[in-house]
N, C-alpha and C. Protein backbone atom coordinates (compact mmCIF):
# COMPACT_ATOMS: atom_id res chain seq x y z
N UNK A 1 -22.90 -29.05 40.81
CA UNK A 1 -22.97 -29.23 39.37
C UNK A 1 -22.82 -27.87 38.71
N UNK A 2 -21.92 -28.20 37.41
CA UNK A 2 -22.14 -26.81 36.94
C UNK A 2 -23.42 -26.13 36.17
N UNK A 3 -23.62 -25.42 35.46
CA UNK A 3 -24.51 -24.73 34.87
C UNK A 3 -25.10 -25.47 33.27
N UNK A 4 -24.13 -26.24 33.24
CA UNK A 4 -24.28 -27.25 32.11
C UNK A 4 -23.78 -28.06 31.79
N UNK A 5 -24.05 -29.75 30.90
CA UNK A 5 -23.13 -30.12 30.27
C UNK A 5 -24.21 -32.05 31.02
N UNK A 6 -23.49 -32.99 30.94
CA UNK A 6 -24.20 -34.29 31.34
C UNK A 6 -24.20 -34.13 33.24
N UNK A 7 -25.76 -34.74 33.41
CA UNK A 7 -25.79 -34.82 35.12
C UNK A 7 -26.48 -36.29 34.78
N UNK A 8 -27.32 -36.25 35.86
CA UNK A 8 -28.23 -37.15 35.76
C UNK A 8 -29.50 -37.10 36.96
N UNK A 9 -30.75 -37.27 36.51
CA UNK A 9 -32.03 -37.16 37.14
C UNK A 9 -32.31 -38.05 37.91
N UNK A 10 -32.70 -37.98 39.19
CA UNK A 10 -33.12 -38.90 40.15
C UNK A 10 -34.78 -38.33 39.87
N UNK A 11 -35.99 -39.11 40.21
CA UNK A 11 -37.10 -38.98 39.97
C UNK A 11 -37.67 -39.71 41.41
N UNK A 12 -38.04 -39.46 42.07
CA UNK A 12 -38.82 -40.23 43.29
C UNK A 12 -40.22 -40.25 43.50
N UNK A 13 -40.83 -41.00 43.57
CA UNK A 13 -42.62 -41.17 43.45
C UNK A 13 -42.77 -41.80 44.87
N UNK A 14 -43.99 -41.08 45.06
CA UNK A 14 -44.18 -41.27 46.74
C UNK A 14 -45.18 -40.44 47.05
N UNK A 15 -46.05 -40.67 48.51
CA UNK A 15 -47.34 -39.69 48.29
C UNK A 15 -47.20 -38.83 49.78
N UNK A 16 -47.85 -38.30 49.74
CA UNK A 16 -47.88 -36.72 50.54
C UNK A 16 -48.14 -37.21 52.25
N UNK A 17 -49.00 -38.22 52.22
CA UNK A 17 -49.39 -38.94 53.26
C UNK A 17 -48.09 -39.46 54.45
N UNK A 18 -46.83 -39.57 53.45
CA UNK A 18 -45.67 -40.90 54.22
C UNK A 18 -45.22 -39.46 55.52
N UNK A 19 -44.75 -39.74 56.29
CA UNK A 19 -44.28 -39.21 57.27
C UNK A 19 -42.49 -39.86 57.72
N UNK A 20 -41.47 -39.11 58.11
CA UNK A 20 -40.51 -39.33 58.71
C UNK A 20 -40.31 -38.69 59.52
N UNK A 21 -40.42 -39.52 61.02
CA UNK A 21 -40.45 -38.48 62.30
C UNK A 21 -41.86 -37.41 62.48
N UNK A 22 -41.17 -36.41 62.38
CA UNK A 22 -42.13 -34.89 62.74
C UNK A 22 -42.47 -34.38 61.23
N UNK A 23 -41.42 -34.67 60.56
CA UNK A 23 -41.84 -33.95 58.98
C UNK A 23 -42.50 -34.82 57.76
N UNK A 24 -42.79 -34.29 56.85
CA UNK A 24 -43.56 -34.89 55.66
C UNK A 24 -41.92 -35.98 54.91
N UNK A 25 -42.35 -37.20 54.68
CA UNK A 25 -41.07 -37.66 54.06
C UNK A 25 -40.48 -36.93 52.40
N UNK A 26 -41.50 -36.57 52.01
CA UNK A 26 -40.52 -35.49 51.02
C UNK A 26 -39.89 -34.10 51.32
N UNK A 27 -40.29 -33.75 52.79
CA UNK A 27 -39.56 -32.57 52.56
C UNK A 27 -38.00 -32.99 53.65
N UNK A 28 -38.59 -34.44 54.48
CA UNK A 28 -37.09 -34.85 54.80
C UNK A 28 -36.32 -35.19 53.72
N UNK A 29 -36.79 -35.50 52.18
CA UNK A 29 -35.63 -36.02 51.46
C UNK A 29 -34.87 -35.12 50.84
N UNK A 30 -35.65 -33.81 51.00
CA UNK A 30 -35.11 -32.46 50.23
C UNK A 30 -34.31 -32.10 51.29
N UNK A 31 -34.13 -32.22 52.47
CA UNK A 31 -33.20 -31.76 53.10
C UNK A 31 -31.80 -32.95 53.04
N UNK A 32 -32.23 -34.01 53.37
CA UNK A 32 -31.28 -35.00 53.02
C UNK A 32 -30.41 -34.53 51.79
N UNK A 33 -31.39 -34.58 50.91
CA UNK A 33 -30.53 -34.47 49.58
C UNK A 33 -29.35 -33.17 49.37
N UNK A 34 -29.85 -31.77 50.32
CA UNK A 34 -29.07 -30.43 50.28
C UNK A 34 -28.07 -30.36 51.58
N UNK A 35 -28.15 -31.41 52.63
CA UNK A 35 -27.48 -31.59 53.63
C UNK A 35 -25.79 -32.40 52.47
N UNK A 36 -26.12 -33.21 51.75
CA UNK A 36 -25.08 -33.91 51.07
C UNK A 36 -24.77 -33.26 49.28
N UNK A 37 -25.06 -32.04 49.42
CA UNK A 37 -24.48 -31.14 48.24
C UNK A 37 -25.72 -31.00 47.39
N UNK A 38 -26.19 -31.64 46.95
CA UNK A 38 -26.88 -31.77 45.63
C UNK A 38 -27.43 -30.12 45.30
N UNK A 39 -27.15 -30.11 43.94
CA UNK A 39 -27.57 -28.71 43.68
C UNK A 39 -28.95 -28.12 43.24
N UNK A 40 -30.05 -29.11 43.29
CA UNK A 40 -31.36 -28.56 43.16
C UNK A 40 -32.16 -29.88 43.01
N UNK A 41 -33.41 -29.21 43.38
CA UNK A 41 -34.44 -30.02 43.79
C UNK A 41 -36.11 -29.07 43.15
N UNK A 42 -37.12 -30.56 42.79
CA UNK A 42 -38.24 -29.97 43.01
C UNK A 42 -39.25 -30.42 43.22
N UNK A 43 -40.13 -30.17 43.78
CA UNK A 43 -41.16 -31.17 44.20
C UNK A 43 -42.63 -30.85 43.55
N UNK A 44 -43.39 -32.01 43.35
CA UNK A 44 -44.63 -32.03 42.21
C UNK A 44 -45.48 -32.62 42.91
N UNK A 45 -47.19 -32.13 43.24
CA UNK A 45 -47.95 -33.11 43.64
C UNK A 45 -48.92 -33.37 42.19
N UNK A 46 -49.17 -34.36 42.17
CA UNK A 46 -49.57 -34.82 40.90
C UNK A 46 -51.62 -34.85 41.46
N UNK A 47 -52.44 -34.92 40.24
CA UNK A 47 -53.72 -35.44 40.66
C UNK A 47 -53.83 -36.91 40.47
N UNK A 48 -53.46 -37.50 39.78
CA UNK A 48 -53.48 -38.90 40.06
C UNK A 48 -52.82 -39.71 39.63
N UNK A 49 -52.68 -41.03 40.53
CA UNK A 49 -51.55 -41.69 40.31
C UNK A 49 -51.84 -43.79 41.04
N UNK A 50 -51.14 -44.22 40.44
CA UNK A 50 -51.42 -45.80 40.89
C UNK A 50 -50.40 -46.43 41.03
N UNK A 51 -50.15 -47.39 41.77
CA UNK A 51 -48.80 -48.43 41.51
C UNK A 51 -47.42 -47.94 42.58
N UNK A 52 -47.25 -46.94 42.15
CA UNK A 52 -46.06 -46.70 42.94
C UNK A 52 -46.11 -47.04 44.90
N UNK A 53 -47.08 -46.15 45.20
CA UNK A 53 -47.03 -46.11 46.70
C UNK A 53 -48.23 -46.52 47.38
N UNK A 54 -49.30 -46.94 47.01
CA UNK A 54 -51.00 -47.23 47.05
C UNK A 54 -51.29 -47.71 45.89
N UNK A 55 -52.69 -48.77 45.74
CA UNK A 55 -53.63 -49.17 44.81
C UNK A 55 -53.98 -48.16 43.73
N UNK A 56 -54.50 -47.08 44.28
CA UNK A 56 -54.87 -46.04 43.87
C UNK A 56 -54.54 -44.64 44.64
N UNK A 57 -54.73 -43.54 43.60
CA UNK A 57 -54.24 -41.79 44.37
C UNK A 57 -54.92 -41.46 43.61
N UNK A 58 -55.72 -40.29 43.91
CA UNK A 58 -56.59 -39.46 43.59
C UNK A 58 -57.23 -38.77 43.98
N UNK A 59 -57.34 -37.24 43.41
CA UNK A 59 -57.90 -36.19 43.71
C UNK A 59 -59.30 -35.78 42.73
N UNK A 60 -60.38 -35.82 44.06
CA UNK A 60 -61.39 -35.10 42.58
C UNK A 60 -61.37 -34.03 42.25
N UNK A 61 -61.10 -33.16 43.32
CA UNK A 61 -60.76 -31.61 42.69
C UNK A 61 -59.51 -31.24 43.03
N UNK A 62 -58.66 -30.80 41.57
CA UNK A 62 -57.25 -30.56 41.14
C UNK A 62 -57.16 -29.75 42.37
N UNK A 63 -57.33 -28.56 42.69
CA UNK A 63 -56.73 -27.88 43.75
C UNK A 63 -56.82 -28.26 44.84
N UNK A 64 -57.77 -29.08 45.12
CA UNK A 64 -58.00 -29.27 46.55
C UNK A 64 -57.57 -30.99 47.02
N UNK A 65 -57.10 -31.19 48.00
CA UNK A 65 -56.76 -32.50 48.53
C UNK A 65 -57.64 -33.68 49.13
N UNK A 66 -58.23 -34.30 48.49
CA UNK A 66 -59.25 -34.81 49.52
C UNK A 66 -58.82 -36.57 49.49
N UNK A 67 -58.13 -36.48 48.97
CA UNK A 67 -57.80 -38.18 48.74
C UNK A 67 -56.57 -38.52 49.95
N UNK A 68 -56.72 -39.64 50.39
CA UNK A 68 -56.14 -40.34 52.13
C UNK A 68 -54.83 -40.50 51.14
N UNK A 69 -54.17 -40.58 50.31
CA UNK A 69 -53.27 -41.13 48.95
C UNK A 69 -52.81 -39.72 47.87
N UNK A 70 -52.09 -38.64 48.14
CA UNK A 70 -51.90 -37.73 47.48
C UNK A 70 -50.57 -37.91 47.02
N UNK A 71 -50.54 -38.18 45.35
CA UNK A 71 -49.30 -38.57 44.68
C UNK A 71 -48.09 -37.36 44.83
N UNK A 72 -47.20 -37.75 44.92
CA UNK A 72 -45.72 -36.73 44.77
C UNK A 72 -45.02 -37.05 43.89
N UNK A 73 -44.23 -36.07 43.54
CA UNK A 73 -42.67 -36.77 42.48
C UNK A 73 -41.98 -35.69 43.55
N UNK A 74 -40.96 -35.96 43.28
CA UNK A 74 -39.68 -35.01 43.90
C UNK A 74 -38.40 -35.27 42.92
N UNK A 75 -37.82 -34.26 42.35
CA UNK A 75 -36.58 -34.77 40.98
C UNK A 75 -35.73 -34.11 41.69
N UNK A 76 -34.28 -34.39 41.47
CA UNK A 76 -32.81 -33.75 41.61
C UNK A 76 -32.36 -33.82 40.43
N UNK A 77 -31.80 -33.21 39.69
CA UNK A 77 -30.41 -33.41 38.88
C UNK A 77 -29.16 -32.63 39.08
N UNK A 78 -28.36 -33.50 39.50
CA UNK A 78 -26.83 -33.06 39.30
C UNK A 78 -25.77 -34.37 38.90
N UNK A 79 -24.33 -34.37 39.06
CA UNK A 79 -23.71 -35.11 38.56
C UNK A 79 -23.92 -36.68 38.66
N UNK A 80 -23.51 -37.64 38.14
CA UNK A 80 -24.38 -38.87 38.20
C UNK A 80 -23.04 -39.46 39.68
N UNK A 81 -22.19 -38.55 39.86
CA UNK A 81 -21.43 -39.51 41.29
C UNK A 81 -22.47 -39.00 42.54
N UNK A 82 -23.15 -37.68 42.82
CA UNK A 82 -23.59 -36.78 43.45
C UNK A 82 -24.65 -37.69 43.84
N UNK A 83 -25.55 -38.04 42.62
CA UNK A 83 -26.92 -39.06 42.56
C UNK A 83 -26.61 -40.50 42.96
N UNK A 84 -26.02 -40.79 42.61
CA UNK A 84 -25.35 -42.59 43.13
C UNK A 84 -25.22 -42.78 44.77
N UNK A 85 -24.61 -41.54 44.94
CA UNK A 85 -23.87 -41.56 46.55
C UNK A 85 -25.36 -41.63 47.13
N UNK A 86 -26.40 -40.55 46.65
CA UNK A 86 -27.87 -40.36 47.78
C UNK A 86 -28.31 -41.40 47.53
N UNK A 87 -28.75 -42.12 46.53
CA UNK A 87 -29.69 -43.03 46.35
C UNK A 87 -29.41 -44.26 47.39
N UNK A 88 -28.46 -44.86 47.78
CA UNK A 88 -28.58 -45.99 49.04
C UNK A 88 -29.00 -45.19 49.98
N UNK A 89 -29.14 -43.93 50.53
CA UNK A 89 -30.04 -43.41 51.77
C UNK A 89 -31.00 -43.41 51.85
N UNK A 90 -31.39 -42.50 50.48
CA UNK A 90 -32.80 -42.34 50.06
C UNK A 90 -33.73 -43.38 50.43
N UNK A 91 -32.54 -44.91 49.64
CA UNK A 91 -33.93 -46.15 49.98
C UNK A 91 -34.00 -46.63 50.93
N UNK A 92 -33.30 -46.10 52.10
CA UNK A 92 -34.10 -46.62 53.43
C UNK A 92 -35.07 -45.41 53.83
N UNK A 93 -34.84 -44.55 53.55
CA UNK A 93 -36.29 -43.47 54.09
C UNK A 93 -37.37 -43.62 52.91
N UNK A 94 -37.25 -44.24 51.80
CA UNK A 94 -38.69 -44.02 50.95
C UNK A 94 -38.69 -46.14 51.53
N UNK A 95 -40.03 -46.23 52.48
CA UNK A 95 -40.48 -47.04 52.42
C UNK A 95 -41.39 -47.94 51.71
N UNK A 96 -42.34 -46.85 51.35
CA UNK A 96 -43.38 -47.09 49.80
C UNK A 96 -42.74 -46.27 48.67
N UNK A 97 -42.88 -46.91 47.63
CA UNK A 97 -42.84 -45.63 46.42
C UNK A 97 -41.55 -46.16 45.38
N UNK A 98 -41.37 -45.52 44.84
CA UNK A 98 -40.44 -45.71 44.04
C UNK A 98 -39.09 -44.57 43.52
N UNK A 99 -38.28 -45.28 42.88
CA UNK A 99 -36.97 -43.94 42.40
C UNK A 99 -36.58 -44.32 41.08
N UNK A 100 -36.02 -43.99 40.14
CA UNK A 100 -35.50 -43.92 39.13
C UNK A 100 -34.83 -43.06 38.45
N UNK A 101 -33.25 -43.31 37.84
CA UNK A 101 -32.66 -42.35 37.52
C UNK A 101 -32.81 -42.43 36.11
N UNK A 102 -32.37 -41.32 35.49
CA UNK A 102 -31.81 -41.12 33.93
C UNK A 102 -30.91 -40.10 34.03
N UNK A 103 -30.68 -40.27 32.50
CA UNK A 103 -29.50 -39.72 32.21
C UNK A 103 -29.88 -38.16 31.78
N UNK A 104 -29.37 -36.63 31.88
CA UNK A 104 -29.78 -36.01 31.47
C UNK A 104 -28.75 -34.79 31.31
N UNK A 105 -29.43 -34.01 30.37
CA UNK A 105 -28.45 -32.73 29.57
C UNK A 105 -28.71 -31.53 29.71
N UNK A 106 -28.35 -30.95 30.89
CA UNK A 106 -28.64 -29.51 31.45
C UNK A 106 -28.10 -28.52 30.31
N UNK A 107 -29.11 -28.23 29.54
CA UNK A 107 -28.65 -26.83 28.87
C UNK A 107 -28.77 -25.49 28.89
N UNK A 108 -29.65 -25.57 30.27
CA UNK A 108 -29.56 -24.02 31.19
C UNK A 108 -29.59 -24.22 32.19
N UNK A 109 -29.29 -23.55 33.28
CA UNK A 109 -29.49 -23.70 34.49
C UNK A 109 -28.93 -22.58 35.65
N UNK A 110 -29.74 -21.54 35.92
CA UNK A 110 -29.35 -20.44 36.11
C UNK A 110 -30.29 -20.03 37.68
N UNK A 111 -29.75 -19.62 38.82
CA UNK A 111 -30.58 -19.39 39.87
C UNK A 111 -30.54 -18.52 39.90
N UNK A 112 -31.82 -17.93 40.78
CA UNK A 112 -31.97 -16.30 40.85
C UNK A 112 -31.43 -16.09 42.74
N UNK A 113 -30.67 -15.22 42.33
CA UNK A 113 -29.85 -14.78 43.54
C UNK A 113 -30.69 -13.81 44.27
């Protein structure tokens, strides 16, 4: 993607707990996703969260992890053909959880080399 102009946001909700193979399933999807181009990624653990991947997620203390259920997001944005193509993979490795795209308007986007 370039540096600006229409992409579109993939959003993935899912908790810290899921496993694929040997690795954490979000940091297999961040590789998935950079194995097939995509130009950036980021990942969020949230303190609490419901619905998506468990009954309930929650942390009593923000820094620290103590809940069996630790919420994630993980976002991409780049072009909306880039996002279309991952998303049928994606949903066989996110077993719990959820994805959702939108539409979105990169008006900076600059890496540090």
């Amino acid at each position: 993607m370039g540096n600006e102009g229409k992409g579109k946001l993939l959003r993935i909700y899912l908790n810290e707990t899921k496993r694929l193979g040997d690795k954490s399933l979000y940091e297999a999807i961040v590789e998935k996703a950079f194995k097939h181009g995509l130009a950036g990624s980021m990942v969020f653990r949230g303190i609490e969260g419901a619905g998506f991947c468990c009954k309930t997620c929650r942390t009593q203390i923000p820094s620290l992890t103590i809940s069996k259920c630790q919420p994630m997001v993980i976002e991409f944005i780049d072009t909306e053909e880039k996002i279309s193509t991952l998303v049928p993979i994606l949903k066989k490795m996110v077993t719990a959880g959820a994805m959702v795209t939108m539409d979105a308007e990169v008006v900076h986007n600059v890496c540090e080399s």
